[in-house]
C-alpha atoms as a PDB file:
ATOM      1  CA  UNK A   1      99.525 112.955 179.437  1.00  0.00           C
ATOM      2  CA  UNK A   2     100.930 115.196 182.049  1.00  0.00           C
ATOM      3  CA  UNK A   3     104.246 117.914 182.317  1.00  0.00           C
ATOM      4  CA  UNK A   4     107.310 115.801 182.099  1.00  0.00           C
ATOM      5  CA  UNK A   5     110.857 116.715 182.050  1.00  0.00           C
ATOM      6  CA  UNK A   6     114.179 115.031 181.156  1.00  0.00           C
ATOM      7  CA  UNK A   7     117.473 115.585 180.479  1.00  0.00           C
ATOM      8  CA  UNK A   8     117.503 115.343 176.712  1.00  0.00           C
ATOM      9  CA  UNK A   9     113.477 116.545 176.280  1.00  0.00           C
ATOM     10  CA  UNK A  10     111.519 119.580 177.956  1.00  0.00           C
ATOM     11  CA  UNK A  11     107.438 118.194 177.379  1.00  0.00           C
ATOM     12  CA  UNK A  12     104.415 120.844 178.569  1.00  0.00           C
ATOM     13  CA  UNK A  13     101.171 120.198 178.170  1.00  0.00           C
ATOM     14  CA  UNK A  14      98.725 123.138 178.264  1.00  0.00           C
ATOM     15  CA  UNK A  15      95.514 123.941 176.632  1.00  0.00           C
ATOM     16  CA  UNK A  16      95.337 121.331 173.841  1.00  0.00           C
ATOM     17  CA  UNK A  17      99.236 121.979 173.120  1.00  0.00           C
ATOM     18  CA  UNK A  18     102.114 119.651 173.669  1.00  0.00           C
ATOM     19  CA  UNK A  19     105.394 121.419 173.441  1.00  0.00           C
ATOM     20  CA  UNK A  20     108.067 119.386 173.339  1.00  0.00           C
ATOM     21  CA  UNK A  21     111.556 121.287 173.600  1.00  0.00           C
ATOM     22  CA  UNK A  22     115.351 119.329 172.780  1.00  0.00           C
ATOM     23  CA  UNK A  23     117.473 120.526 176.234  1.00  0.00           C
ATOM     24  CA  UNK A  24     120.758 121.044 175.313  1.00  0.00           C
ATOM     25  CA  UNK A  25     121.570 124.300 174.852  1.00  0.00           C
ATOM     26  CA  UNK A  26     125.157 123.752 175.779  1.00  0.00           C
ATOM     27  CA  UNK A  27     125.467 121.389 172.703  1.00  0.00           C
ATOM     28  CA  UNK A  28     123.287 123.605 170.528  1.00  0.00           C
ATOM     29  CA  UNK A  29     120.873 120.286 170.839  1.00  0.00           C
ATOM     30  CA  UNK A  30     123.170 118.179 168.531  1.00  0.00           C
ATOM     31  CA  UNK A  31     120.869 114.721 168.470  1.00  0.00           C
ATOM     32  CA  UNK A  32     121.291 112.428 170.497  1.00  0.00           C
ATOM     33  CA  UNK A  33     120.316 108.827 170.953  1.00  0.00           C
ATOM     34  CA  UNK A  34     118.253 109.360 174.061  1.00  0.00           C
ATOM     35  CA  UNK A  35     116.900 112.709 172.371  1.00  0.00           C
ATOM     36  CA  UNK A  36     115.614 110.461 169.772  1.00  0.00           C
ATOM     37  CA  UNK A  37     114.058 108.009 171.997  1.00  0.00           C
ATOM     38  CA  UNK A  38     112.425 110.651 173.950  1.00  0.00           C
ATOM     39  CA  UNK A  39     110.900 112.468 170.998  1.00  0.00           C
ATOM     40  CA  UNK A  40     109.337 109.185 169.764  1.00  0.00           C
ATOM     41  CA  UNK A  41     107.740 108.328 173.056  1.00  0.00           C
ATOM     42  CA  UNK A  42     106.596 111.802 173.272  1.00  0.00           C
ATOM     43  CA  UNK A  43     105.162 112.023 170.473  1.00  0.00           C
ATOM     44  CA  UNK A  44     103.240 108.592 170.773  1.00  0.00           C
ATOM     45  CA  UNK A  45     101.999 109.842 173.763  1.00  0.00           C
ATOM     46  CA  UNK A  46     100.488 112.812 171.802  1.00  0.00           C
ATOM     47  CA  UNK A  47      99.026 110.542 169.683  1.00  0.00           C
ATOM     48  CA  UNK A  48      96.865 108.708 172.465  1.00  0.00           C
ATOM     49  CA  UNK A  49      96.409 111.971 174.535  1.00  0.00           C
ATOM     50  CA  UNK A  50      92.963 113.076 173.710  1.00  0.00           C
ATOM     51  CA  UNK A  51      93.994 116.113 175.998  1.00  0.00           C
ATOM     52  CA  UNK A  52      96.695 116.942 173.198  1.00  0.00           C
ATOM     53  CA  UNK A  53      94.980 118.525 169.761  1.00  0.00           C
ATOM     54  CA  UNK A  54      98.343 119.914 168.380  1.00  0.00           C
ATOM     55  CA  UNK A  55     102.072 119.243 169.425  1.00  0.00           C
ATOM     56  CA  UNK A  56     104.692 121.784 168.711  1.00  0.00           C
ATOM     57  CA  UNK A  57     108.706 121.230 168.475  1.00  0.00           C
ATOM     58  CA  UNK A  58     111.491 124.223 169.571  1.00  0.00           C
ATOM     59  CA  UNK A  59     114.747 123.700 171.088  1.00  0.00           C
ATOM     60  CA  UNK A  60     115.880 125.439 174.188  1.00  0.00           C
ATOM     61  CA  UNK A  61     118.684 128.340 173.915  1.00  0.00           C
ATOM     62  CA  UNK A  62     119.677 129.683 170.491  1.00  0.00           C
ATOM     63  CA  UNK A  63     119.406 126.171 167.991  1.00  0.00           C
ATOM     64  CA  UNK A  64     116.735 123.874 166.844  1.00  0.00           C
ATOM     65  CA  UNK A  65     119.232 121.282 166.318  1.00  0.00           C
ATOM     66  CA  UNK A  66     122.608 121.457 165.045  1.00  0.00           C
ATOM     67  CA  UNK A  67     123.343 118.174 163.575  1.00  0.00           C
ATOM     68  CA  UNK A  68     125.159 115.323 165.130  1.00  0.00           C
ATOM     69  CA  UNK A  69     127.122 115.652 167.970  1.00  0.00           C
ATOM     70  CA  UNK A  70     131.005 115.754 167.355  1.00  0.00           C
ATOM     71  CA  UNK A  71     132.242 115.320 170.295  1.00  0.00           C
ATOM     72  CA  UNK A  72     133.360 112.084 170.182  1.00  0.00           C
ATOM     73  CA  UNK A  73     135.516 113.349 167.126  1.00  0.00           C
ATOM     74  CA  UNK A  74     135.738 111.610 163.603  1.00  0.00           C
ATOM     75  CA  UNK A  75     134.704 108.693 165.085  1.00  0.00           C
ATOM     76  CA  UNK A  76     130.957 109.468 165.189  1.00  0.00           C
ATOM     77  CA  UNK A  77     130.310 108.051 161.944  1.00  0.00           C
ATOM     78  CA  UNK A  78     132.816 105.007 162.358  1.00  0.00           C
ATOM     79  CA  UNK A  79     132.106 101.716 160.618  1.00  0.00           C
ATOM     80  CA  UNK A  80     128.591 100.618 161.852  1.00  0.00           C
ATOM     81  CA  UNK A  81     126.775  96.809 162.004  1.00  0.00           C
ATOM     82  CA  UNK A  82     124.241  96.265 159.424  1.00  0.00           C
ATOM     83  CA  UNK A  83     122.171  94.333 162.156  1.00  0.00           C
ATOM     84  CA  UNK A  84     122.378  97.605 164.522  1.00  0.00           C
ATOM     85  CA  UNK A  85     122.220 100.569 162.154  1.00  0.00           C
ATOM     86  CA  UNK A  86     119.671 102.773 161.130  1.00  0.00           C
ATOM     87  CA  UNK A  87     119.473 105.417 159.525  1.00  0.00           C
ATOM     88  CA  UNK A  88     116.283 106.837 160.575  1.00  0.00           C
ATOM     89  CA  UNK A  89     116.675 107.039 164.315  1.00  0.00           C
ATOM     90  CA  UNK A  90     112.639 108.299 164.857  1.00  0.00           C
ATOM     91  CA  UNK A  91     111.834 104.526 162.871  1.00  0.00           C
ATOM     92  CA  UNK A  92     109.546 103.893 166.503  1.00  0.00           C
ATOM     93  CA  UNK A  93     107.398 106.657 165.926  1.00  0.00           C
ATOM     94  CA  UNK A  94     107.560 110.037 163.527  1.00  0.00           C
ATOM     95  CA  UNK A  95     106.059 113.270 163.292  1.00  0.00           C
ATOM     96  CA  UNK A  96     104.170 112.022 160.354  1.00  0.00           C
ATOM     97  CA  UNK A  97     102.686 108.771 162.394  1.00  0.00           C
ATOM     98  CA  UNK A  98     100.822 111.226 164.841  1.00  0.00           C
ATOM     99  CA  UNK A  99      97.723 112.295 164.301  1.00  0.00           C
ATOM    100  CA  UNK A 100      97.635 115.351 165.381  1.00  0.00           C
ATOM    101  CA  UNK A 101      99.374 118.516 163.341  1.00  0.00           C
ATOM    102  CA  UNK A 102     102.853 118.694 163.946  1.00  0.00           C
ATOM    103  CA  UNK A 103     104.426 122.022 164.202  1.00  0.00           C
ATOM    104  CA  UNK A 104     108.223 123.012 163.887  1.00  0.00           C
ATOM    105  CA  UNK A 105     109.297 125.878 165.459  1.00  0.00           C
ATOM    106  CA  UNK A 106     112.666 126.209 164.141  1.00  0.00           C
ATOM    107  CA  UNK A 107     113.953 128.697 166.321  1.00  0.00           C
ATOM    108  CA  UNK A 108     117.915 128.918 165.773  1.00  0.00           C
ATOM    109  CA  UNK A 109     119.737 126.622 163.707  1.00  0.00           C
ATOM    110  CA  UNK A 110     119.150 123.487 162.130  1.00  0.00           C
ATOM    111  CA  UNK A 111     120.977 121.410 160.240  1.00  0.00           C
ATOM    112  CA  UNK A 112     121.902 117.794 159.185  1.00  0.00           C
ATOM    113  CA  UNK A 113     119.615 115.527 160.836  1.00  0.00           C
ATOM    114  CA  UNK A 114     118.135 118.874 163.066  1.00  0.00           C
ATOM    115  CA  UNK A 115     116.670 119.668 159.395  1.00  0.00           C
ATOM    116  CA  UNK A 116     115.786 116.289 158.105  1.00  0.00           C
ATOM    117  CA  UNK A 117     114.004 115.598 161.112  1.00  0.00           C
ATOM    118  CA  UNK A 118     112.245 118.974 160.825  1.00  0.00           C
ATOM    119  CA  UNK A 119     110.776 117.748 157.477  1.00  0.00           C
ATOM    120  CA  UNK A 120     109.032 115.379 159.149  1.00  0.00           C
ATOM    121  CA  UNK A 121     106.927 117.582 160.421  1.00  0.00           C
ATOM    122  CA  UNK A 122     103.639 119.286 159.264  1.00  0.00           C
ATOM    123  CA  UNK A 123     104.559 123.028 159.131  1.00  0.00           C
ATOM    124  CA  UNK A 124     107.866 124.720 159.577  1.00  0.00           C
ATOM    125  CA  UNK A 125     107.853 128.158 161.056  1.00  0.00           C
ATOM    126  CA  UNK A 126     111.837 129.335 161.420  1.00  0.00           C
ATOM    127  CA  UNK A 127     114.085 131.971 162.602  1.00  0.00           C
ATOM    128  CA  UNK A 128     114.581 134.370 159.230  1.00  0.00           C
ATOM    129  CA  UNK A 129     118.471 134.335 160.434  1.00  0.00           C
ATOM    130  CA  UNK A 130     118.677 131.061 161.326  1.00  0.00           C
ATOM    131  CA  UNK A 131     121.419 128.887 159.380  1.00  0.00           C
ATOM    132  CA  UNK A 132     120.185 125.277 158.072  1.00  0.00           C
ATOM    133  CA  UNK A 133     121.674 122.944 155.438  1.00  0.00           C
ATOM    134  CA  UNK A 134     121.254 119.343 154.688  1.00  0.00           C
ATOM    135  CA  UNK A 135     125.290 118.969 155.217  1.00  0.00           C
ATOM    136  CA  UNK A 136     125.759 115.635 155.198  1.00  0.00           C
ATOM    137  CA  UNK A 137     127.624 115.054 151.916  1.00  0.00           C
ATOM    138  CA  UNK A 138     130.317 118.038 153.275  1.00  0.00           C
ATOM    139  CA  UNK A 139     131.114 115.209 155.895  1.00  0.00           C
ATOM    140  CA  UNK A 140     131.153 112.080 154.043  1.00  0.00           C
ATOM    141  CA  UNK A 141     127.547 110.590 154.566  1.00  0.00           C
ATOM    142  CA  UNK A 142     124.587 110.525 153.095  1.00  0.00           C
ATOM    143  CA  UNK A 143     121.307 112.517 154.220  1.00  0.00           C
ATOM    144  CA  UNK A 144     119.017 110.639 156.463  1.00  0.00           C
ATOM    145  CA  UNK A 145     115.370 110.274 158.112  1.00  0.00           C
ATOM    146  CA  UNK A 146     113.701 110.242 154.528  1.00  0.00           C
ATOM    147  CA  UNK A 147     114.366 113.321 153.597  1.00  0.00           C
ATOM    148  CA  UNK A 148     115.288 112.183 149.912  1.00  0.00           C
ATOM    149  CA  UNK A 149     111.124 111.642 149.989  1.00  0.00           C
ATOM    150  CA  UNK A 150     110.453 114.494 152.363  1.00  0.00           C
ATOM    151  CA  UNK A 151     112.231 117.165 150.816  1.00  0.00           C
ATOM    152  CA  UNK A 152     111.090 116.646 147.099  1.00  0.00           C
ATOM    153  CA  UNK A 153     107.429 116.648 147.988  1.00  0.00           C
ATOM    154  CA  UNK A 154     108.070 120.170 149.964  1.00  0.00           C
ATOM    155  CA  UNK A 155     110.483 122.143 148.132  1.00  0.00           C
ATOM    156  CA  UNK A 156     109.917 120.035 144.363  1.00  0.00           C
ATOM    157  CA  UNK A 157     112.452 117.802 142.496  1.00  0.00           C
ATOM    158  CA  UNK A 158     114.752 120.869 141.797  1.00  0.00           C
ATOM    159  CA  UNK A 159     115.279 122.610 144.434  1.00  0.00           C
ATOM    160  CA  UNK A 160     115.757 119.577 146.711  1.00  0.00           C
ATOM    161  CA  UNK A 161     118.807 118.151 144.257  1.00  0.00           C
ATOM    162  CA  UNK A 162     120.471 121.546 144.405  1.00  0.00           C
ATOM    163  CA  UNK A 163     120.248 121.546 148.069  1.00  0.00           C
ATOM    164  CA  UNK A 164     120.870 117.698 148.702  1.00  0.00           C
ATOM    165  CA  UNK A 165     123.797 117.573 146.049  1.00  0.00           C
ATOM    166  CA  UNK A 166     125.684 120.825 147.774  1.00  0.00           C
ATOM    167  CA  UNK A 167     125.015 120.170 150.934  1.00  0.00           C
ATOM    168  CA  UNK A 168     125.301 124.385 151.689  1.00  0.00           C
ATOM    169  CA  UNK A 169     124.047 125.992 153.938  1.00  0.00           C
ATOM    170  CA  UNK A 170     121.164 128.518 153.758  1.00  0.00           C
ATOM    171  CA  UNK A 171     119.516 130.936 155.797  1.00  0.00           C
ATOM    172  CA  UNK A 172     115.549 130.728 157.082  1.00  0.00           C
ATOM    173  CA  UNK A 173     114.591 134.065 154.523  1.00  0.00           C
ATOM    174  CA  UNK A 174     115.503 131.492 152.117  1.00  0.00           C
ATOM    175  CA  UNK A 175     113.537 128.837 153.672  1.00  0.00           C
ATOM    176  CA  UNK A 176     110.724 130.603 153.487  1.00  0.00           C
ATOM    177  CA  UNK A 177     111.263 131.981 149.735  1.00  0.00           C
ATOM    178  CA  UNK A 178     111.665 128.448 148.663  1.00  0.00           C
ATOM    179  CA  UNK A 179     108.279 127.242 150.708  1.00  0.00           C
ATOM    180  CA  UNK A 180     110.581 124.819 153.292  1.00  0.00           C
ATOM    181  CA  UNK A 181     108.801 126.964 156.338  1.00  0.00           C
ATOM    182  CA  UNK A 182     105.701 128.754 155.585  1.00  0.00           C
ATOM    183  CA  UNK A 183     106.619 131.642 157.795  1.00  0.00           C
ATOM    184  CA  UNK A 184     109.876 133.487 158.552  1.00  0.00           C
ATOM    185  CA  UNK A 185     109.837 135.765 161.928  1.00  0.00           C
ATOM    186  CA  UNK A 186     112.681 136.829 164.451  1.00  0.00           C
ATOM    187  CA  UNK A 187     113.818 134.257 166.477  1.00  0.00           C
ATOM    188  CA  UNK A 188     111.895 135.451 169.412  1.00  0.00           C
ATOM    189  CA  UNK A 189     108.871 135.623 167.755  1.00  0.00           C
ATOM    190  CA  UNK A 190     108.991 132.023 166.224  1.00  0.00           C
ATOM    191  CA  UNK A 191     107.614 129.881 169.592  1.00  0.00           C
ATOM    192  CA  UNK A 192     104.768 132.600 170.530  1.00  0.00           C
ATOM    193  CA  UNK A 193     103.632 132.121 166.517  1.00  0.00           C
ATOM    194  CA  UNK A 194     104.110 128.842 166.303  1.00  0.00           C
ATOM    195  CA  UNK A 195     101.801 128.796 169.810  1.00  0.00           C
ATOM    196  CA  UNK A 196      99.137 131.001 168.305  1.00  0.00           C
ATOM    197  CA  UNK A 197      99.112 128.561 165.244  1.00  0.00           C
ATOM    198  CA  UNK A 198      98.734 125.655 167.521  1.00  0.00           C
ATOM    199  CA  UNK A 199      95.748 127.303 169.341  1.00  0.00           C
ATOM    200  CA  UNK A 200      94.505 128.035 165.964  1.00  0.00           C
ATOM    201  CA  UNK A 201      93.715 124.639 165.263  1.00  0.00           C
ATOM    202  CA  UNK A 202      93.269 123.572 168.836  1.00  0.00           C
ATOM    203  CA  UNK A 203      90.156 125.824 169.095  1.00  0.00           C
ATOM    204  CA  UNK A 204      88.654 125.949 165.108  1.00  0.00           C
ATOM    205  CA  UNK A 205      89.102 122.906 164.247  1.00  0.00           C
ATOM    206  CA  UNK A 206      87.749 118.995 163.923  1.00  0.00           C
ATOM    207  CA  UNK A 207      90.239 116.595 165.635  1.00  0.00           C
ATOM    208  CA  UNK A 208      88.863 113.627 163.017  1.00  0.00           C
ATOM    209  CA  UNK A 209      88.588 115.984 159.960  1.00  0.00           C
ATOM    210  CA  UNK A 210      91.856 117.475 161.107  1.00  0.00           C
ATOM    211  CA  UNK A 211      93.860 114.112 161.504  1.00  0.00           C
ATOM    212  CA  UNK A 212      92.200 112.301 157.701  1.00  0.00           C
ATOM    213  CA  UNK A 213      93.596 115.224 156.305  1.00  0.00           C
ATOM    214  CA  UNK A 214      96.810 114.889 157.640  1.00  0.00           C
ATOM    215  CA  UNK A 215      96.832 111.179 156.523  1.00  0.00           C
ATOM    216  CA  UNK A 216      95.792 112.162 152.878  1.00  0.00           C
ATOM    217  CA  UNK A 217      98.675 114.927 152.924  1.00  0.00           C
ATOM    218  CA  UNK A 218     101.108 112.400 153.718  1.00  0.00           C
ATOM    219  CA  UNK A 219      99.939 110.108 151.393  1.00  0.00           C
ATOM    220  CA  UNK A 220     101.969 109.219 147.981  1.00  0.00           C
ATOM    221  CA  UNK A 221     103.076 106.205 145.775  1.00  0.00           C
ATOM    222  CA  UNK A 222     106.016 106.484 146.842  1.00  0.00           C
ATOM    223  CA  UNK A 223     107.178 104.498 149.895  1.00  0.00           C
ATOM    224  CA  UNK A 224     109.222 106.640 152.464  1.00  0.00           C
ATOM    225  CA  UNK A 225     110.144 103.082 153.746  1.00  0.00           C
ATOM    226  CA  UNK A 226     111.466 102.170 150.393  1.00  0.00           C
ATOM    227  CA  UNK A 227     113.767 105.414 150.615  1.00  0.00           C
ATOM    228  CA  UNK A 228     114.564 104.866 153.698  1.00  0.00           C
ATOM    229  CA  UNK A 229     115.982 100.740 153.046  1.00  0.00           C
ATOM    230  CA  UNK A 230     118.170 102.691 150.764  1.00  0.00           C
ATOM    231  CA  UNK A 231     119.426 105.689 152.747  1.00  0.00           C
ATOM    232  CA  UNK A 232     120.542 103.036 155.430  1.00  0.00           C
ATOM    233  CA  UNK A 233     122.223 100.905 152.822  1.00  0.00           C
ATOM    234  CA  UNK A 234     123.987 103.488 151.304  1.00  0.00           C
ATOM    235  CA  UNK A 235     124.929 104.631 155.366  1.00  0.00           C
ATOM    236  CA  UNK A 236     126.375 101.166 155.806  1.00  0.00           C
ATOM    237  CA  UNK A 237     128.558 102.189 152.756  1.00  0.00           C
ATOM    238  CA  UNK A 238     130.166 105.055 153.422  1.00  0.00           C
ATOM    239  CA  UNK A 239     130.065 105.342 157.164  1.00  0.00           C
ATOM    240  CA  UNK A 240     133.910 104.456 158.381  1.00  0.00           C
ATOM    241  CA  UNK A 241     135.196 105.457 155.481  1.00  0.00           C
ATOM    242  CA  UNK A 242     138.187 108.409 155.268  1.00  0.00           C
ATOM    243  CA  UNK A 243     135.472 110.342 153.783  1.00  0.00           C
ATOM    244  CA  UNK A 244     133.461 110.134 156.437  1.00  0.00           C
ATOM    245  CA  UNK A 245     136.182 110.896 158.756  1.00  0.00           C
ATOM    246  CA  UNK A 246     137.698 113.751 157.291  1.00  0.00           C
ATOM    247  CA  UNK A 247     134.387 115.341 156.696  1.00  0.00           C
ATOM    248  CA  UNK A 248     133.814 115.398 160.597  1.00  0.00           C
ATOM    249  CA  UNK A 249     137.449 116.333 161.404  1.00  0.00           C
END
């Protein structure tokens, strides 16, 4: 795997590290489709890259990922096609299908799908004044990319329903207090950590012993494709609706 860079997607490769950082800074790196697509190839690139021991994900400028983008107004969540839609737009490839440790470095904000699709991820290290909130009942939706598996098995049953159900938002001290990120730092001190962490690993670790674990961690009874059937059946319910709409406007 070699250096690669795109509009959506920053990728460098370097000592046994993939870094892979969303490049829209203007937007605050509100997802995008081709974000999506190019975090999925990247990461299944990782995953063959024998070069690549850990992969770490930032975004560029002050946000992780802010959520959807808005700018096509209250249409964003219009009326979707049940043979089209999906409500998990990593479904190609996830942070949890690599097999190499996946690390978050949630520099600036994240929220809506910028969080969910931080779940996904191995460990969270975050900004300690960086806003993030599961928001997407505030704007007439329904959370997405598993997280009504992910977030349980992080945070526990309780703490995931207040969160899910209220849809506020929360700062990364309280990330950290409620074990969503195992570390809290200044924002300029999140990357270089998460870096160190990677390196970490990299260097004092077994790649096999390393990667079974990560498959037992992520192991459960319960089927995250199960929950995620319903999360897009539920999305083909309420997306076009006036709550929908209004929630964006």
């Amino acid at each position: 795997m070699t250096a690669d860079e795109s509009p959506e997607l920053l990728v460098d490769v370097a000592d046994g590290v993939a870094v892979l950082t969303f490049n829209r800074p203007d937007r605050m790196n509100t997802f995008s489709g081709a974000m999506g697509q190019a975090l999925t190839g990247s990461l299944r690139e990782c995953d063959g890259d024998d070069a690549v021991r850990v992969v770490v994900i930032t975004g560029a400028g002050r946000a992780f990922c802010a959520g959807a983008d808005f700018s096509s107004g209250s249409g964003v969540f219009g009326a979707p096609t049940k043979d089209t839609f999906s409500s998990d737009p990593l479904d190609d490839f996830h942070p949890w299908d690599c097999r190499k440790p996946v690390i978050a470095a949630i520099n600036g904000h994240a929220v809506g799908i910028g969080l969910t699709m931080a779940l996904q991820c191995d460990i969270r290290i975050v900004a300690d004044d960086a806003k993030l909130g599961i928001v997407q009942a505030r704007r007439g939706i329904l959370p997405d990319l598993h997280c009504h598996w992910t977030l349980p098995r992080i945070v526990g049953h309780a703490r995931a329903t207040d969160l899910i159900l209220t849809a506020r938002m929360f700062r990364g001290a309280d990330a950290l207090a409620w074990g969503l990120a195992t570390e809290a730092l200044p924002s300029a001190d999140v990357l270089p950590r998460a870096g160190e962490l990677a390196q970490e690993i990299a260097t004092q670790t077994a790649p096999i012993s390393v990667g079974a674990s990560k498959r037992l961690l992520w192991a459960s009874s319960l089927s995250p494709d199960e929950v995620n059937t319903l999360e897009r059946d539920i999305h083909l319910h309420l997306m076009g609706t006036a709550d929908s709409k209004e929630g964006v406007t």
